[in-house]
N, C-alpha and C. Protein backbone atom coordinates (compact mmCIF):
# COMPACT_ATOMS: atom_id res chain seq x y z
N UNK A 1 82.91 82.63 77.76
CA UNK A 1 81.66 81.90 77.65
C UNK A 1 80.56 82.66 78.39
N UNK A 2 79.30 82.65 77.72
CA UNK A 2 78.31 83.78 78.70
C UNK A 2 77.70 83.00 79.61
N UNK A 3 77.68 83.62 80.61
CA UNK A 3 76.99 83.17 82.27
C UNK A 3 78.24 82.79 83.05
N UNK A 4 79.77 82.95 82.68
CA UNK A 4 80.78 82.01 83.15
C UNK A 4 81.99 83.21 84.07
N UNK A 5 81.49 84.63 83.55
CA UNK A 5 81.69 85.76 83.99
C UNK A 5 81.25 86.26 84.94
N UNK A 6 82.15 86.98 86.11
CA UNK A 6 81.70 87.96 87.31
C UNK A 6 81.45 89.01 87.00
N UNK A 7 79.94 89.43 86.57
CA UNK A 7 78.91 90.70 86.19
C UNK A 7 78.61 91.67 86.77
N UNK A 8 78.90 92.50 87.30
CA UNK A 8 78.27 93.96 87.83
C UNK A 8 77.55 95.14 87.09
N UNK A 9 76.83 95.28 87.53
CA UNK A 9 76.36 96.59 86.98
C UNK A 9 77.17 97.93 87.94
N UNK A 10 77.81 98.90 87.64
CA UNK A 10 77.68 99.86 88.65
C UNK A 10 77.00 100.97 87.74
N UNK A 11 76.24 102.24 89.02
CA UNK A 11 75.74 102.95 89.06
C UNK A 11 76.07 103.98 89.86
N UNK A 12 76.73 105.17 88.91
CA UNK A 12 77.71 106.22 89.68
C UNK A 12 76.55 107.40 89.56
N UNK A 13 76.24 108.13 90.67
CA UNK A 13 74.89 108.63 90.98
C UNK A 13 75.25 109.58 92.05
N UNK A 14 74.25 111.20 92.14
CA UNK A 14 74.69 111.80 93.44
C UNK A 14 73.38 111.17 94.20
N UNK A 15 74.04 110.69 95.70
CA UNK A 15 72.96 110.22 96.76
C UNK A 15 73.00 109.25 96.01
N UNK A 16 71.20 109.26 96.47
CA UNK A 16 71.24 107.28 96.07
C UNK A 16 70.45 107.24 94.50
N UNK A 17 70.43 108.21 93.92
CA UNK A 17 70.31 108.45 92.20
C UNK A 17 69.11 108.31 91.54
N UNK A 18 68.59 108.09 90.31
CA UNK A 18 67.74 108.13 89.98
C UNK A 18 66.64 107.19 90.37
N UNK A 19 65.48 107.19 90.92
CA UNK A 19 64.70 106.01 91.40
C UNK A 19 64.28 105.04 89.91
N UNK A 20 64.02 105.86 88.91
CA UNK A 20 63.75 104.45 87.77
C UNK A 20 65.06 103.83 87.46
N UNK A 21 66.26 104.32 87.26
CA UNK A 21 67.23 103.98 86.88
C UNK A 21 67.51 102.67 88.35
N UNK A 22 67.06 102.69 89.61
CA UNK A 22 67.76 101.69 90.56
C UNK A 22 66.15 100.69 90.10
N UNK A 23 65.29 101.21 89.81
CA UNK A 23 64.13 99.99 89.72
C UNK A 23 64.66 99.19 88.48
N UNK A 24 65.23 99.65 87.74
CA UNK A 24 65.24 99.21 86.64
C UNK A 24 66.32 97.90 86.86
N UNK A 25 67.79 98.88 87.39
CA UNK A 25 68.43 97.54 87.89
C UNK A 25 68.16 96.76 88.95
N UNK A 26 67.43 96.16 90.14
CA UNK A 26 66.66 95.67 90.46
C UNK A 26 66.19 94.37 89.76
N UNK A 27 65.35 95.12 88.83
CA UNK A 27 64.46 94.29 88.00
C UNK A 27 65.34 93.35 86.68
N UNK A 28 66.95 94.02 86.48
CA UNK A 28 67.93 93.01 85.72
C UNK A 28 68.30 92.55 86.85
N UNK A 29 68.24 92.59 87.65
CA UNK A 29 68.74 91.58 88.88
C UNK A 29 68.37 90.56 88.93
N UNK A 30 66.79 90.34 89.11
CA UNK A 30 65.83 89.66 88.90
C UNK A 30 65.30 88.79 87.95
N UNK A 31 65.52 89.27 87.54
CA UNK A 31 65.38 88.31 85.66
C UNK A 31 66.56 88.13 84.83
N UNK A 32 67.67 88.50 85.14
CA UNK A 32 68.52 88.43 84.34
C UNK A 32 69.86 87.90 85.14
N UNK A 33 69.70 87.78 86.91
CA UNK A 33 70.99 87.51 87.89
C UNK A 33 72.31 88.28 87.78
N UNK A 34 72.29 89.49 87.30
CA UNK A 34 73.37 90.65 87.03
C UNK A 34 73.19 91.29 88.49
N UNK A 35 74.41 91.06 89.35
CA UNK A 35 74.07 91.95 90.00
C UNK A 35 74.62 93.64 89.90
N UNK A 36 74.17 94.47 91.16
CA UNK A 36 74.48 96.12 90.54
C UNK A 36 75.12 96.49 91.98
N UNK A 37 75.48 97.44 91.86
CA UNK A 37 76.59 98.45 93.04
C UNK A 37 75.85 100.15 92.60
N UNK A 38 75.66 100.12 93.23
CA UNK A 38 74.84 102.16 93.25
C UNK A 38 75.77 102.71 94.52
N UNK A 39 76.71 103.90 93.66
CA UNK A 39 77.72 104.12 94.44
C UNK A 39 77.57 105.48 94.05
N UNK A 40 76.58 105.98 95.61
CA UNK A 40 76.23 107.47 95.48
C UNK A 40 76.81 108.41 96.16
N UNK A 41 76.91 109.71 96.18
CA UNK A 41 77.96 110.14 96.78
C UNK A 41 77.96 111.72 96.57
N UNK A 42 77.79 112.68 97.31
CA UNK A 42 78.14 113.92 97.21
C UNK A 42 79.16 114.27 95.87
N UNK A 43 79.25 115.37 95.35
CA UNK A 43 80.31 115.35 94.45
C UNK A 43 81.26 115.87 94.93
N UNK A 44 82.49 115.05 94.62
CA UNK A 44 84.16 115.19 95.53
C UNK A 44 84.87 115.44 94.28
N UNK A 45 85.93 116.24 94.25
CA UNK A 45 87.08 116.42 93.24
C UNK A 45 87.64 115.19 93.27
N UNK A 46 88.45 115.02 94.38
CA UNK A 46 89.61 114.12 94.74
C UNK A 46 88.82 113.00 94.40
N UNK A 47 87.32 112.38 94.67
CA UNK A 47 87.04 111.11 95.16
C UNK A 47 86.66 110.97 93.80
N UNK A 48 86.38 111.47 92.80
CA UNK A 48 85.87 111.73 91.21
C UNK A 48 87.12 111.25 90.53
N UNK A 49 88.49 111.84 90.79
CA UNK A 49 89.55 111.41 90.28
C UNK A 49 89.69 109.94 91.03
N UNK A 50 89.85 110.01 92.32
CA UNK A 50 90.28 108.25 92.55
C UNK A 50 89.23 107.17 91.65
N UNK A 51 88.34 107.36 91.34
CA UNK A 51 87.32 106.52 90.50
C UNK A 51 87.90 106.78 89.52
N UNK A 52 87.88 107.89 89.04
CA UNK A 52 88.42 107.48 87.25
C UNK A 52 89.52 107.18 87.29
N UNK A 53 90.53 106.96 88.08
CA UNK A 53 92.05 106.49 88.33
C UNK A 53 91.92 104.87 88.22
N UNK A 54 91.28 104.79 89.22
CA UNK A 54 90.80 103.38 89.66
C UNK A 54 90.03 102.33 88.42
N UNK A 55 88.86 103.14 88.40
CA UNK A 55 87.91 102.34 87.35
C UNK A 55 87.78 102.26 85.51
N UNK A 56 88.44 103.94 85.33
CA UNK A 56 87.94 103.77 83.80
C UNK A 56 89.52 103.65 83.15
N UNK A 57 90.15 104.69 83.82
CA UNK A 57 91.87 105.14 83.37
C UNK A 57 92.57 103.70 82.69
N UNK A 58 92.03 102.78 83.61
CA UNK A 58 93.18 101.60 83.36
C UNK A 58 92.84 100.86 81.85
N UNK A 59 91.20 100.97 81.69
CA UNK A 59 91.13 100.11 80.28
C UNK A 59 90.88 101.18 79.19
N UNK A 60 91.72 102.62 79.64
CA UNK A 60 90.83 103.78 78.25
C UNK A 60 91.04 102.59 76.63
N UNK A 61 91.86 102.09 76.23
CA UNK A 61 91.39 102.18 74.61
C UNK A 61 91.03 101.06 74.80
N UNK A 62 90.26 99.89 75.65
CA UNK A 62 89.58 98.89 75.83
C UNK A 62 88.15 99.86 75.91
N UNK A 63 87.69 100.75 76.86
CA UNK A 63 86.89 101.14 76.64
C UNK A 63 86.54 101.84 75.27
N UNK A 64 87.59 102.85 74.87
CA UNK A 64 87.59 103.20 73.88
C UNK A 64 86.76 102.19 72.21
N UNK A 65 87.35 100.76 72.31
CA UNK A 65 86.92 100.41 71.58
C UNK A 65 85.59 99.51 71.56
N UNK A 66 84.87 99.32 73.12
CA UNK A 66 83.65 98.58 73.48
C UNK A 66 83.38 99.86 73.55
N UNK A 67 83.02 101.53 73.33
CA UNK A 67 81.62 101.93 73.37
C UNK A 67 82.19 103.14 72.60
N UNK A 68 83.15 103.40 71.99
CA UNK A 68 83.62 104.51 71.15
C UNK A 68 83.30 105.44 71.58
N UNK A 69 83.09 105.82 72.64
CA UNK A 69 83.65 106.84 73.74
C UNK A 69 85.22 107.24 74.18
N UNK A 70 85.65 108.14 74.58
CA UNK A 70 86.72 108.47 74.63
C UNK A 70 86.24 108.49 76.31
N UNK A 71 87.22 108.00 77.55
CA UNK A 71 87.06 108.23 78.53
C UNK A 71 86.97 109.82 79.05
N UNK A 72 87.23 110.61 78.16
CA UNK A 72 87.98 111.91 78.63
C UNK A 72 86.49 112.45 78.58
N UNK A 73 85.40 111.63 77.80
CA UNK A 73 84.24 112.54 78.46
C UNK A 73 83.96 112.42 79.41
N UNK A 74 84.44 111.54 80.48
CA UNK A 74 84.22 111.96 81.96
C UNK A 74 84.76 112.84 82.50
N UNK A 75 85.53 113.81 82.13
CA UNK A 75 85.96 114.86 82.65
C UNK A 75 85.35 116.20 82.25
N UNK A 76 85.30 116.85 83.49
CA UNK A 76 84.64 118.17 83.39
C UNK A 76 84.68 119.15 82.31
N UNK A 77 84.27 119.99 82.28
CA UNK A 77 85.20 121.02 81.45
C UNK A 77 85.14 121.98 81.43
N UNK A 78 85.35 122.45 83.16
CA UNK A 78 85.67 123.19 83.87
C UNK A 78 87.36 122.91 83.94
N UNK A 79 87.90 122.41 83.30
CA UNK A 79 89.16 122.23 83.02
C UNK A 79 89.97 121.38 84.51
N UNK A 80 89.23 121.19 85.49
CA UNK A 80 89.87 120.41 86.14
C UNK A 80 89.64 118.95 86.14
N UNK A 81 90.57 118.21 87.02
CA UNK A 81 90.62 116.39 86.29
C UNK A 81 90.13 115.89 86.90
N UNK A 82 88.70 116.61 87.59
CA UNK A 82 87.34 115.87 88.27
C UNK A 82 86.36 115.44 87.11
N UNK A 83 86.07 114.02 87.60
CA UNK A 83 85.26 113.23 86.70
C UNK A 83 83.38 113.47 86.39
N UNK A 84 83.18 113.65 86.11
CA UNK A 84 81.98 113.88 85.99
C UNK A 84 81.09 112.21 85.96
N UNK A 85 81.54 111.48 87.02
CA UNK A 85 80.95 110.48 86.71
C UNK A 85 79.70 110.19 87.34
N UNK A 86 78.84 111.29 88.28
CA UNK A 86 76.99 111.02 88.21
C UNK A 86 76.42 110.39 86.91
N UNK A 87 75.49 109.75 87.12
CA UNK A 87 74.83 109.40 85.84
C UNK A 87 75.41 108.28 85.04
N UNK A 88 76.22 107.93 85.93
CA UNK A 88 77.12 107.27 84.47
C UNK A 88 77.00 105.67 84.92
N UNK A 89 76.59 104.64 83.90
CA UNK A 89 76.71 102.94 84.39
C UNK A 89 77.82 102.50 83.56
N UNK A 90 78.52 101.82 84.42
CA UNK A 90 79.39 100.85 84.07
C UNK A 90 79.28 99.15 84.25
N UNK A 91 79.86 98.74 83.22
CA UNK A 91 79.61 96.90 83.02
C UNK A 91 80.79 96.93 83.75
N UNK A 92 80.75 95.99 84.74
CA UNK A 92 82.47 95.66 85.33
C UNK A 92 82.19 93.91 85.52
N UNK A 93 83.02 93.23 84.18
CA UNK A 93 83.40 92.19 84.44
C UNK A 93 84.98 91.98 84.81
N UNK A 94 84.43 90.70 85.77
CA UNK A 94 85.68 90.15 86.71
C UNK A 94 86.51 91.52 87.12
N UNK A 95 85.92 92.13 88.09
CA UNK A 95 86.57 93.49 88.48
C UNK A 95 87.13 95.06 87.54
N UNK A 96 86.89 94.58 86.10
CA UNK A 96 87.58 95.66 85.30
C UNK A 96 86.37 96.07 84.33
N UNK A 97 86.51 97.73 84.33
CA UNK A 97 85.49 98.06 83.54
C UNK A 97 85.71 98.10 82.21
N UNK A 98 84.17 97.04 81.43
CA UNK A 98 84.38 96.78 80.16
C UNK A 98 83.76 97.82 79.00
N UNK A 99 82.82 98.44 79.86
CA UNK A 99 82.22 99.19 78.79
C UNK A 99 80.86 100.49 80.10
N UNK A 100 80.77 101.50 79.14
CA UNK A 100 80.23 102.13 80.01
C UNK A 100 79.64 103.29 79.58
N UNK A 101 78.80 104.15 79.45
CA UNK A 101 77.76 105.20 79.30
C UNK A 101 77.43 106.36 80.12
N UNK A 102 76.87 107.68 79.16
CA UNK A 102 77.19 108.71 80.55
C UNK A 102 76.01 109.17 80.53
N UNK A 103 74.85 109.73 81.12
CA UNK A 103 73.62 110.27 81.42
C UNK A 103 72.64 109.50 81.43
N UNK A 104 71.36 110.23 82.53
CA UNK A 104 70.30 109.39 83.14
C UNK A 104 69.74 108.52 81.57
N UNK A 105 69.29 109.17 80.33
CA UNK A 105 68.53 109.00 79.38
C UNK A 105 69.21 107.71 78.82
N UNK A 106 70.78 107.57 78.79
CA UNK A 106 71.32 106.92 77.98
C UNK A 106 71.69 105.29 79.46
N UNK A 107 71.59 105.76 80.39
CA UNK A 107 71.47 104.47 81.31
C UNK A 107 70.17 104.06 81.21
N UNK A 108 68.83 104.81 81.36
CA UNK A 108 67.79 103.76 81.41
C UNK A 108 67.79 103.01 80.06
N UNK A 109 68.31 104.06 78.95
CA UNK A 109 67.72 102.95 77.46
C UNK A 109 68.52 101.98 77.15
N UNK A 110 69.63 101.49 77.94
CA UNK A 110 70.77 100.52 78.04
C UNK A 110 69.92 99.66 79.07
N UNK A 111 69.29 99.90 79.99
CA UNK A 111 68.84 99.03 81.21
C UNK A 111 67.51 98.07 80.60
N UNK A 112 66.90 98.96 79.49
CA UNK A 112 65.92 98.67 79.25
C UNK A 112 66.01 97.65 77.78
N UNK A 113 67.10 97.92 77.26
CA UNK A 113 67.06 97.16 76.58
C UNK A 113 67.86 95.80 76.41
N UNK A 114 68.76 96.14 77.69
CA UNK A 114 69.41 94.70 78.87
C UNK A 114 68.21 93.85 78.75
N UNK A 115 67.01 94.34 79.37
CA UNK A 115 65.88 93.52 80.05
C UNK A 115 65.30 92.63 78.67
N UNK A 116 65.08 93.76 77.54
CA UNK A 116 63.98 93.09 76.27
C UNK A 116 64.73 92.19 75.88
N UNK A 117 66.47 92.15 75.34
CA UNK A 117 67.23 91.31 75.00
C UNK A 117 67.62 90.41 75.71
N UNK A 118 68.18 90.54 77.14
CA UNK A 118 68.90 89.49 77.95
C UNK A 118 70.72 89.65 77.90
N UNK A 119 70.73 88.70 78.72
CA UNK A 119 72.51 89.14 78.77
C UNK A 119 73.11 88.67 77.44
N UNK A 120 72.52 88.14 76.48
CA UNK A 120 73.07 87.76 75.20
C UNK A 120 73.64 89.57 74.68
N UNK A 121 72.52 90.33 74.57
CA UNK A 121 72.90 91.75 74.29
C UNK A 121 74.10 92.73 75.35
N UNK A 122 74.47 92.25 76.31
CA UNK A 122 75.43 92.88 77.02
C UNK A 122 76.87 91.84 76.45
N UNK A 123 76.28 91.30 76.55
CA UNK A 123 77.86 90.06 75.57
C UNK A 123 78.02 91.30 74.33
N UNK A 124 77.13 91.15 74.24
CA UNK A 124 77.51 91.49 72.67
C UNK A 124 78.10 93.52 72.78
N UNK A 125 77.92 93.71 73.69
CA UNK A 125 78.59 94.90 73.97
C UNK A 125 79.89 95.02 74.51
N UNK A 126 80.49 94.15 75.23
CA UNK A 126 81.40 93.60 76.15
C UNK A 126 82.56 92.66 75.30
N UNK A 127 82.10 91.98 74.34
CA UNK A 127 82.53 90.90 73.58
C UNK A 127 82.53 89.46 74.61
N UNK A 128 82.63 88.60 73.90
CA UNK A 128 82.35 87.11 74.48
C UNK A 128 83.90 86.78 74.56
């Protein structure tokens, strides 16, 4: 049921990341009660893999089928199994990530069009 869900935005970013991209979530904060996590961070091999271990690994063909992405584009390709996850937002309902996107261009036009639509349009990305 929508509004009946534990909503996060996260925002995987080096440091504390893009300044329109955190105004933006902010401002779905604000108007929309989604809250966000901006989880910035030097880039780490090891700490790149514990996130994608942790966060994306567990739902790949759940993600797979909310954004027809293959998780494996978070990985480098520099051939090692560090994640390339700067830039990248993730929907995490009730703790598990449902769906998710990789670069600055493709997070603000998701943020922005969170805002014009409302959380009816993240349902509808997520499924109800």
């Amino acid at each position: 049921m929508i509004g009946m869900d534990d909503l996060t935005l996260r925002y995987y970013c080096i440091d504390e990341g893009n300044k329109v991209i955190r105004d933006l979530l902010e401002e779905v904060r604000n108007k929309l009660d989604i809250s966000y996590e901006i989880v910035g961070k030097p880039l780490n091999e090891l700490k790149d893999r514990e996130i994608y271990d942790r966060d994306f690994k567990p739902g790949a063909r759940l993600l797979k089928k909310g954004t027809a992405k293959c998780i494996r584009e978070l990985r480098s390709r520099s051939g090692h199994y560090f994640v390339s996850v700067p830039r990248t937002i993730a929907v995490i309902r009730n703790g598990l990530v449902e769906w998710w996107t990789l670069g600055d261009d493709c997070v603000t036009a998701f943020l922005k069009e969170l805002l014009k639509e409302g959380r009816e349009y993240l349902f509808r990305l997520i499924g109800d």
